[in-house]
Protein backbone atom coordinates (compact mmCIF):
# COMPACT_ATOMS: atom_id res chain seq x y z
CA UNK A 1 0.00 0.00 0.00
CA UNK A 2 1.68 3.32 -0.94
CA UNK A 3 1.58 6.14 1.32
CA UNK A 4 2.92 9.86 1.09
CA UNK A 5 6.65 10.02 2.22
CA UNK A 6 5.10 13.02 4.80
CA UNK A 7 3.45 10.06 6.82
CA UNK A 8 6.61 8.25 7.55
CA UNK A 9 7.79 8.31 11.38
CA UNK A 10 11.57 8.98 12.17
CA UNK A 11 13.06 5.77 12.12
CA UNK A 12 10.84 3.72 8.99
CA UNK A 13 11.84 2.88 5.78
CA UNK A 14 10.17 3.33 2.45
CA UNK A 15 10.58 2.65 -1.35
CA UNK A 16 9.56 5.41 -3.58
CA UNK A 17 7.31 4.32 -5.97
CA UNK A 18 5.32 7.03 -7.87
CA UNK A 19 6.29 11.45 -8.37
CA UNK A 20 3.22 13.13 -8.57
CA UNK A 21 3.80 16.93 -9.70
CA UNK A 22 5.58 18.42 -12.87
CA UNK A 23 8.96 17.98 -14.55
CA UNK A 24 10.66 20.84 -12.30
CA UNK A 25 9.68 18.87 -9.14
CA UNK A 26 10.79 15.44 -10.85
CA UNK A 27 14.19 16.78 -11.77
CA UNK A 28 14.54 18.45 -8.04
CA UNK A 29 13.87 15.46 -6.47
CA UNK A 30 15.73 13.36 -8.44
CA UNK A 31 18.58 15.93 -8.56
CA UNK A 32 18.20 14.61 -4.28
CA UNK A 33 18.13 11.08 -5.30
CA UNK A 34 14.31 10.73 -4.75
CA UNK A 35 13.77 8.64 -7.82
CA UNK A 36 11.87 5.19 -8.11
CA UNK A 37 13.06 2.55 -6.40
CA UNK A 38 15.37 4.45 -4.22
CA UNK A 39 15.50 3.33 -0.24
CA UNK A 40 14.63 6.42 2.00
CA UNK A 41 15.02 6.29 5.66
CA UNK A 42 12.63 9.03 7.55
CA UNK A 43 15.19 10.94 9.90
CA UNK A 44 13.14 13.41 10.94
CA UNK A 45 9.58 14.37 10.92
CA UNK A 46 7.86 16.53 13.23
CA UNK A 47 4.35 16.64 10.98
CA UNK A 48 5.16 20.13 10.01
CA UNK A 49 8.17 22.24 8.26
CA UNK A 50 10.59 20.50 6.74
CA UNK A 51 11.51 16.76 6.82
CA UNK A 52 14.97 15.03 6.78
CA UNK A 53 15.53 11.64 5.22
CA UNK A 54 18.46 9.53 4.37
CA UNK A 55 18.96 8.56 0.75
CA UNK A 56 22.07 6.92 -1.04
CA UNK A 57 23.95 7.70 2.00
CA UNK A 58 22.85 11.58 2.28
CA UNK A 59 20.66 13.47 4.29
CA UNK A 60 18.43 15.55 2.24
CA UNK A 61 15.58 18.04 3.85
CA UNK A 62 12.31 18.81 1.90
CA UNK A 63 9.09 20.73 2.72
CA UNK A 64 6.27 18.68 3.26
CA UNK A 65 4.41 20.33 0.33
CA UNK A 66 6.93 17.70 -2.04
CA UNK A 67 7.00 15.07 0.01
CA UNK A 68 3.17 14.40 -0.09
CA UNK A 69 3.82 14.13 -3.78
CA UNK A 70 6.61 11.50 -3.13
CA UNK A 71 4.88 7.81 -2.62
CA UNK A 72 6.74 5.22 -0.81
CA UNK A 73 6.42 1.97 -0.49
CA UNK A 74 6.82 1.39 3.49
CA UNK A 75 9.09 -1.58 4.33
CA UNK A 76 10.89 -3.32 7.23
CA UNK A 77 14.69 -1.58 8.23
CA UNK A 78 17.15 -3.21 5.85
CA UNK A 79 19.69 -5.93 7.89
């Protein structure tokens, strides 16, 4: 079941699956390494302001306006 990457807790894991806006927000986001099938790690996520997740081994912070157009894939911590 896909959910927005703004509903994550601090701590879970996610695959993105699906972009939802325009090609400027695509190429930011992947420009972050937000891209399908990319492994995101919620750092930190206080519901409001800006988010912090980990992402091919970088934290990246984006409002949540963008990351309700982001859907992940939730998943189990890798081992």
């Amino acid at each position: 079941m896909l959910k927005p990457l703004s509903e994550l807790k601090s701590g879970e894991y996610g695959v993105v699956r699906e972009l939802h806006g325009g090609r400027r927000l695509a190429a930011r986001l992947a420009g972050l390494g937000l891209t399908p099938g990319a492994v995101v790690e919620m750092m930190q996520n206080y519901g409001r302001g800006p988010l912090t997740v980990a992402v091919l081994h970088t934290r990246v912070a984006i409002g949540q306006g963008q990351a309700i157009r982001v859907l992940v894939e939730p998943r189990e911590a890798e081992a």
